[in-house]
Protein backbone atom coordinates (compact mmCIF):
# COMPACT_ATOMS: atom_id res chain seq x y z
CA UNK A 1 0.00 0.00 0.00
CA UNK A 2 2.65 2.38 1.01
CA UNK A 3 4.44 1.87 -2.68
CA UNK A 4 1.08 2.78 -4.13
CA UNK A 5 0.78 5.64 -2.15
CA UNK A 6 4.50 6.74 -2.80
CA UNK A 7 3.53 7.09 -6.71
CA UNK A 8 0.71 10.06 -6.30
CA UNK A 9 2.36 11.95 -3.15
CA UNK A 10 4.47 15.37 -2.84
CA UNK A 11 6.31 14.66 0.22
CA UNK A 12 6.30 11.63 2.22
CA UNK A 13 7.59 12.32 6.31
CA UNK A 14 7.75 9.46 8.82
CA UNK A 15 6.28 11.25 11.82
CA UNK A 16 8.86 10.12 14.57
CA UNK A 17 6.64 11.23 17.71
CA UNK A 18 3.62 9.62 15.69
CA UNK A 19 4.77 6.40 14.40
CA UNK A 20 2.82 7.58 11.25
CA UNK A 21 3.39 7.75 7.89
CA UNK A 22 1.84 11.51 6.31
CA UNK A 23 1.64 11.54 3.01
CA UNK A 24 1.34 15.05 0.84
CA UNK A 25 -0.94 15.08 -2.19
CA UNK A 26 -0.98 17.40 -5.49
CA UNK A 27 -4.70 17.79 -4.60
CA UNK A 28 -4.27 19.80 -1.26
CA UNK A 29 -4.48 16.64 1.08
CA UNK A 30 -2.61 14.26 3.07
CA UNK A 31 -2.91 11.40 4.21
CA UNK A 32 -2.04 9.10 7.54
CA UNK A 33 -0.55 5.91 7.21
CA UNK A 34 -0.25 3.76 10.14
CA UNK A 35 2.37 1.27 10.88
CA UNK A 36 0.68 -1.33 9.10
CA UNK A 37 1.04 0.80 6.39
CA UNK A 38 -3.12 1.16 6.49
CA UNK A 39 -4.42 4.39 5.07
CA UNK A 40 -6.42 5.85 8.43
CA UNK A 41 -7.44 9.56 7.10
CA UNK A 42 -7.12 11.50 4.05
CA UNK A 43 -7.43 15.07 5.28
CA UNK A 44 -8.21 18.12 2.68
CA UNK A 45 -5.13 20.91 3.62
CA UNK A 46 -5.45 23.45 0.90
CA UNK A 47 -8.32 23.79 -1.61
CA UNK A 48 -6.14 25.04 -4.69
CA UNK A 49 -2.71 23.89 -3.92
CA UNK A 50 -0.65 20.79 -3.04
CA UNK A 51 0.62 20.10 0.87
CA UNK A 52 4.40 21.27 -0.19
CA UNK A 53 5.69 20.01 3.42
CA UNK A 54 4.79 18.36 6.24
CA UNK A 55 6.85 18.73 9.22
CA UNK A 56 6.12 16.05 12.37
CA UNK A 57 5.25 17.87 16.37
CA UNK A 58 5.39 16.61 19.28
CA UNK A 59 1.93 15.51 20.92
CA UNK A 60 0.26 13.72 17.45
CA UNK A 61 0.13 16.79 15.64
CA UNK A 62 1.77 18.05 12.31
CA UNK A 63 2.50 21.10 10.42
CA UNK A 64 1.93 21.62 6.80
CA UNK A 65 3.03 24.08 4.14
CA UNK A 66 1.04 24.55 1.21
CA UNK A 67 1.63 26.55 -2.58
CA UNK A 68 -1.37 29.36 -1.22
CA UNK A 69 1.14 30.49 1.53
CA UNK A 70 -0.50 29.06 4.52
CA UNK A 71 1.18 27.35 7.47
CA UNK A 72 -1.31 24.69 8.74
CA UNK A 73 -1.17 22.89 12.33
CA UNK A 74 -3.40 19.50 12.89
CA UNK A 75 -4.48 17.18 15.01
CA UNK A 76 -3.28 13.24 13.69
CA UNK A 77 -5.91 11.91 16.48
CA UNK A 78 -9.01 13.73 14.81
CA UNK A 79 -7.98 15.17 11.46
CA UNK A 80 -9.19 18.41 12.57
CA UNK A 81 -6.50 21.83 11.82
CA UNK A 82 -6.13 23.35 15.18
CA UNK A 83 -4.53 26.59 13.19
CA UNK A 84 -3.80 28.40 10.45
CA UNK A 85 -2.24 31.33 9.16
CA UNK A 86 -0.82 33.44 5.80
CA UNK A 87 2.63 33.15 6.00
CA UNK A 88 4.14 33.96 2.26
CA UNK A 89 2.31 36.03 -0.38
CA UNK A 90 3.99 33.06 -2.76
CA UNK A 91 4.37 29.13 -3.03
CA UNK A 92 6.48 28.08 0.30
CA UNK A 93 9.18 25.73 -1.03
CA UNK A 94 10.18 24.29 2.47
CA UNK A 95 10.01 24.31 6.33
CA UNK A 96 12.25 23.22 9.18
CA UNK A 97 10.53 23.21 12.94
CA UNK A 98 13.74 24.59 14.90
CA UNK A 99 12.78 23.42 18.22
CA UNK A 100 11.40 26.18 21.13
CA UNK A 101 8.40 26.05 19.17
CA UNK A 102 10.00 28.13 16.17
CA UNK A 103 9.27 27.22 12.42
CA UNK A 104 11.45 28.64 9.48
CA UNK A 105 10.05 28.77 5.89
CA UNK A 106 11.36 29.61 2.85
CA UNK A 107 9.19 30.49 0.08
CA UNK A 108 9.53 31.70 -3.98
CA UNK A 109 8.72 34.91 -2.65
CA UNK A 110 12.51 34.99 -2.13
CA UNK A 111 12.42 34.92 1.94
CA UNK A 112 13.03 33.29 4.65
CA UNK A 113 10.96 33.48 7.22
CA UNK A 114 11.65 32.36 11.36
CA UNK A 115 8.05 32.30 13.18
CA UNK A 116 6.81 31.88 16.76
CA UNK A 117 4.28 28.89 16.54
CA UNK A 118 2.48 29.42 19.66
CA UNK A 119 1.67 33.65 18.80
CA UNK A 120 1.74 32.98 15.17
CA UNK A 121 4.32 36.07 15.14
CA UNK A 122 7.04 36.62 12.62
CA UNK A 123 10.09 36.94 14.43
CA UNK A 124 12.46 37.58 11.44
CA UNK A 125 12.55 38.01 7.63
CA UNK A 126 15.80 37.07 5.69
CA UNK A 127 15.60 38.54 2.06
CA UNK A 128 18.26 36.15 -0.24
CA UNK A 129 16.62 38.10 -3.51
CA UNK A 130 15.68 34.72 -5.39
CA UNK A 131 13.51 32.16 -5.41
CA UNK A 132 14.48 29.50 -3.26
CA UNK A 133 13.28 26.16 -3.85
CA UNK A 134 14.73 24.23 -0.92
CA UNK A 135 16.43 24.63 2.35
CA UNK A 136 17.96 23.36 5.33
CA UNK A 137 19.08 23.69 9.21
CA UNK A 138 22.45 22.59 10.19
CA UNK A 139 21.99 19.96 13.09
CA UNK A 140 22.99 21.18 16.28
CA UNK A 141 22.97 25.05 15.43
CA UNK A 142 19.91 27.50 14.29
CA UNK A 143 22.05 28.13 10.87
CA UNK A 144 20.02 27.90 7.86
């Protein structure tokens, strides 16, 4: 089931505090595999655009990052989004949770952007004047 899935999905993120599968679609959904590699829930995310990234929390719940712009927190027990807010006024590309309950995203907008996920505040903007497709943290630092 899981190689079936693999073939129509976006991103695919093992959800370490979960012991899920989630599963991105091009449609705007996701889906939760569990360890039997059972499809539980197929969740709609974004109406327009696919789920770009999903990024694994602690306590069964997930962020995603979808093309309209929008980070997205849910709920793995009941499906149900929890919140959601505009982030990017453009596709976001990627995400990285950095721990202390801070999020960067990086968008084709051309910015990066470091956000408290409990306010929903911005905390910083980094302009690198191109679209950026991908990013990463280096492990054990906040460098980006």
């Amino acid at each position: 089931k899981i190689e079936e899935l693999e073939k129509s999905t976006n991103q695919m993120n093992t959800g370490k505090p979960t012991n899920h599968f989630i599963v991105g679609y091009w449609d705007g959904s996701f889906g939760i595999v569990n360890s039997l590699g059972e499809l539980t829930r197929i969740v709609k995310s974004d109406k327009y655009y696919p789920v770009r990234n999903i990024i694994p929390l602690e306590d069964e719940q997930i962020i995603t990052l979808t093309g309209s712009g929008y980070i997205k927190t849910w709920d793995l027990v009941n499906g149900q989004m929890i919140t959601s807010f505009k982030a990017h006024d453009d596709y976001i590309s990627d995400g990285a949770y950095l721990g202390d309950n801070m999020l960067a995203t990086a968008s084709y907008d051309g910015t990066i952007k470091i956000w408290d996920l409990v306010s929903r505040t911005l905390i910083e903007t980094i302009d690198v004047k191109g679209t950026i497709y991908s990013m990463a943290v280096s492990p054990g630092s906040k460098n980006i």
